[in-house]
Every structure is written in structure tokens, then in C-alpha cells.
N, C-alpha and C. Protein backbone atom coordinates (compact mmCIF):
# COMPACT_ATOMS: atom_id res chain seq x y z
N UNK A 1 40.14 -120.48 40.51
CA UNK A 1 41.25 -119.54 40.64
C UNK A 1 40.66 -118.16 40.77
N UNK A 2 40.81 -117.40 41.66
CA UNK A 2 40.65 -116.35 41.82
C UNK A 2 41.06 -115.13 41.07
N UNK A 3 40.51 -114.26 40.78
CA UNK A 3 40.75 -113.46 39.47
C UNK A 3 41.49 -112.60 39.79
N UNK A 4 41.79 -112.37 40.81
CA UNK A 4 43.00 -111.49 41.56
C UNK A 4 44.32 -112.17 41.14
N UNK A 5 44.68 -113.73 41.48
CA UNK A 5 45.36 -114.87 41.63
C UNK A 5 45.98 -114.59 39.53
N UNK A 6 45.14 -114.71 39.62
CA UNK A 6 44.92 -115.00 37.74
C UNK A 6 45.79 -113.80 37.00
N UNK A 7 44.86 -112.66 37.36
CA UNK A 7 45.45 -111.58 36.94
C UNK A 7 47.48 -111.03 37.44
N UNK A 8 47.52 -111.84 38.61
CA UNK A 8 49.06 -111.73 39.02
C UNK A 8 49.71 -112.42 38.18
N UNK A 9 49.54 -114.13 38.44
CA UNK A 9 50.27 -115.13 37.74
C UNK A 9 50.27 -114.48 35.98
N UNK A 10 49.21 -113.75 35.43
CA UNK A 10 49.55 -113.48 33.65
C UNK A 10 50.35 -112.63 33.93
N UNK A 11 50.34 -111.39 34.92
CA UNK A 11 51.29 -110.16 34.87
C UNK A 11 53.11 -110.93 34.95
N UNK A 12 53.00 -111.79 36.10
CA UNK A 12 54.22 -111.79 36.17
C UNK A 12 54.96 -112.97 34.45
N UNK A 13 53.81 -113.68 34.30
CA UNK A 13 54.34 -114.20 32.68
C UNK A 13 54.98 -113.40 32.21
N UNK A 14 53.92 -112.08 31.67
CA UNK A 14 54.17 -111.19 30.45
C UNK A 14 55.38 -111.02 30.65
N UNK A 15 55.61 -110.50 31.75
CA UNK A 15 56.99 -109.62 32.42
C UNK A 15 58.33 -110.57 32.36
N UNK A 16 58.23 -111.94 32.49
CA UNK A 16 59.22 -112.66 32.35
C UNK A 16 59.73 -112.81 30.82
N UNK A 17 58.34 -113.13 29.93
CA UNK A 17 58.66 -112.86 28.79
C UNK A 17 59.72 -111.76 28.29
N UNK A 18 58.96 -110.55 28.36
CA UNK A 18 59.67 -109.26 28.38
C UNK A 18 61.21 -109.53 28.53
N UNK A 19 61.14 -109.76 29.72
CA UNK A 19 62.74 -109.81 30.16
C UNK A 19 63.67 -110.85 29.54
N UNK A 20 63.32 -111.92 29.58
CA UNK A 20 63.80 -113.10 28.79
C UNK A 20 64.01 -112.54 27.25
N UNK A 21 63.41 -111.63 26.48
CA UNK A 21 63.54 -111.38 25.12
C UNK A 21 64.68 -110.22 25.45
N UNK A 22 64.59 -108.87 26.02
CA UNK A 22 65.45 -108.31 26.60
C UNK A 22 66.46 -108.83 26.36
N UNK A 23 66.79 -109.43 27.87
CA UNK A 23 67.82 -110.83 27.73
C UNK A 23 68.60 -110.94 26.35
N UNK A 24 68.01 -111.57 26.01
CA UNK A 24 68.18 -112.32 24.54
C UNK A 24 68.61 -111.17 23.35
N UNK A 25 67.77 -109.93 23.26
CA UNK A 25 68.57 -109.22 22.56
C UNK A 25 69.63 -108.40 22.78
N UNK A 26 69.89 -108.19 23.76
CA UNK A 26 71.29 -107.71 24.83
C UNK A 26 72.17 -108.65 24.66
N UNK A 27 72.16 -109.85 24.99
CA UNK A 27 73.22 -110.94 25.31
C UNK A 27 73.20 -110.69 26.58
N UNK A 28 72.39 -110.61 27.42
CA UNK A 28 72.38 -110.86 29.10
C UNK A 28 72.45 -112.00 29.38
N UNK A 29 72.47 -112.99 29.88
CA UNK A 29 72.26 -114.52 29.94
C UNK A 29 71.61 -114.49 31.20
N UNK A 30 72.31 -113.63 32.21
CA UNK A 30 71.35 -113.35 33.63
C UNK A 30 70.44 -112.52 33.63
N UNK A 31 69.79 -112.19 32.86
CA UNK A 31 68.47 -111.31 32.44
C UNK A 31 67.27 -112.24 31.96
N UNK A 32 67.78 -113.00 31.12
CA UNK A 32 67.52 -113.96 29.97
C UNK A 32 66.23 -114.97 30.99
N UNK A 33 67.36 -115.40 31.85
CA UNK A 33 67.39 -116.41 33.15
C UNK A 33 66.35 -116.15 34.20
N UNK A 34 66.39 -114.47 34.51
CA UNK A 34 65.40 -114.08 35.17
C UNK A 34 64.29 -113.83 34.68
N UNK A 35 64.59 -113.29 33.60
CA UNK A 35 62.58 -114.08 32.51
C UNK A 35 62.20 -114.85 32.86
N UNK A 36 63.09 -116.36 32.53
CA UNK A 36 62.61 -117.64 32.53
C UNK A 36 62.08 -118.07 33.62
N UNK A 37 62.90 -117.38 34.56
CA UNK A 37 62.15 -118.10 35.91
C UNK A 37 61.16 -117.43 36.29
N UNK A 38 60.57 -116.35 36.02
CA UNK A 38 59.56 -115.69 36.51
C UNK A 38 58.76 -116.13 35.22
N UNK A 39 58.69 -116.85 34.24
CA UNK A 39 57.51 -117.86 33.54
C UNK A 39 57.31 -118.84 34.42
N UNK A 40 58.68 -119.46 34.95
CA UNK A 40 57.96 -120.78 35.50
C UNK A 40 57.21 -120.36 36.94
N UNK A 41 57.76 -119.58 37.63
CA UNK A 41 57.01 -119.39 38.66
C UNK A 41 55.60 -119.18 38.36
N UNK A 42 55.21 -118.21 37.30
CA UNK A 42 53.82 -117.81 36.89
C UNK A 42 53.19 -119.25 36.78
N UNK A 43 53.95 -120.17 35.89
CA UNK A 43 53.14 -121.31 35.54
C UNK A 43 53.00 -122.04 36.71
N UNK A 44 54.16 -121.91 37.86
CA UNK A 44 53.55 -122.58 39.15
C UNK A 44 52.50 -122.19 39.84
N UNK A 45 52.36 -120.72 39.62
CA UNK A 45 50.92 -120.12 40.44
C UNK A 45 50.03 -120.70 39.67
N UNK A 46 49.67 -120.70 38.26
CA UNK A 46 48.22 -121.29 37.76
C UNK A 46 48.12 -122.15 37.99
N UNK A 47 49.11 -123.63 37.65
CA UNK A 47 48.69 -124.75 38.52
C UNK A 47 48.22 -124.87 39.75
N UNK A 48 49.10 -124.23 40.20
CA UNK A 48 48.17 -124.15 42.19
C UNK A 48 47.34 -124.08 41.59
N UNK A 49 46.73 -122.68 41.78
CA UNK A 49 45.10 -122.21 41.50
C UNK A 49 44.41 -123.40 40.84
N UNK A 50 45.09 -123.22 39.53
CA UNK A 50 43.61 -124.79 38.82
C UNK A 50 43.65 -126.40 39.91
N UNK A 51 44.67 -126.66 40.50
CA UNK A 51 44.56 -127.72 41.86
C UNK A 51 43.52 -127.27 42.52
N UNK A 52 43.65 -126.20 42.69
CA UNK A 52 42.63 -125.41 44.40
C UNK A 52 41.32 -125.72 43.63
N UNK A 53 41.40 -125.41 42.44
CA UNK A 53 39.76 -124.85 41.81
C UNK A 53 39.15 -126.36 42.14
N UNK A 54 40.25 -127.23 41.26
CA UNK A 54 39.81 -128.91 41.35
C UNK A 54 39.53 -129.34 42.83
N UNK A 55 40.28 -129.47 44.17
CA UNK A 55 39.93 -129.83 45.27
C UNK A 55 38.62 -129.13 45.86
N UNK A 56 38.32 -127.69 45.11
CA UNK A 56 37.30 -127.14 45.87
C UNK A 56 35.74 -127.66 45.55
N UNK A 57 35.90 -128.28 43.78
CA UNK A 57 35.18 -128.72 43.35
C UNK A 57 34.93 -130.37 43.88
N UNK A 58 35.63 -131.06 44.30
CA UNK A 58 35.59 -132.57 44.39
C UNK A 58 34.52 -132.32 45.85
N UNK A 59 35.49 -131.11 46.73
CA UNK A 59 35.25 -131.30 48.26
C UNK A 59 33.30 -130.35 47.99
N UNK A 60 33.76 -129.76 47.42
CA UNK A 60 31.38 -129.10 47.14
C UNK A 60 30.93 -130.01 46.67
């Protein structure tokens, strides 16, 4: 995973976090929501990346 890659996917975590707690202490539910999904997206970028890292390693 590329450390560029790396360093995005944690930024956009933190930030979902953030918002999701936000969320949560507001009573936003659509705030809340948009945290959450910008965790899972983050967690979809690291998986990519750790896939890529794994195929790059099988295919060297």
C-alpha cells in the first residue's frame, strides 16, 4: 500500500469518525450516517491496497 494511499484512507477514517460522533451528539442521524460511510469507504480503500500489496507480492 502506498503511503500516499494509506495516509488518505486514515484521513478520511478519522474524519468519518469525527462526524459520526458529531452526529451522535447533535441528534443528526444524516450526519451520523455520513461518518459511517466514510469509515466504510476508508476500510474499503485499505483492503484494496493490502489485496494490491498481496497480488504484487504473489506476482514478484
Amino acid at each position: 500500500m502506498s503511503t500516499k494511499d494509506k495516509i488518505a484512507a486514515t484521513a478520511k477514517n478519522i474524519e468519518g469518525k469525527a462526524q459520526a460522533a458529531v452526529g451522535e451528539m447533535t441528534g443528526n442521524p444524516e450526519q451520523k450516517a455520513e461518518g459511517n460511510l466514510k469509515q466504510t469507504e476508508a476500510k474499503i480503500e485499505h483492503e484494496t491496497e493490502n489485496l494490491k500489496d498481496k497480488a504484487k507480492k504473489i506476482i514478484d
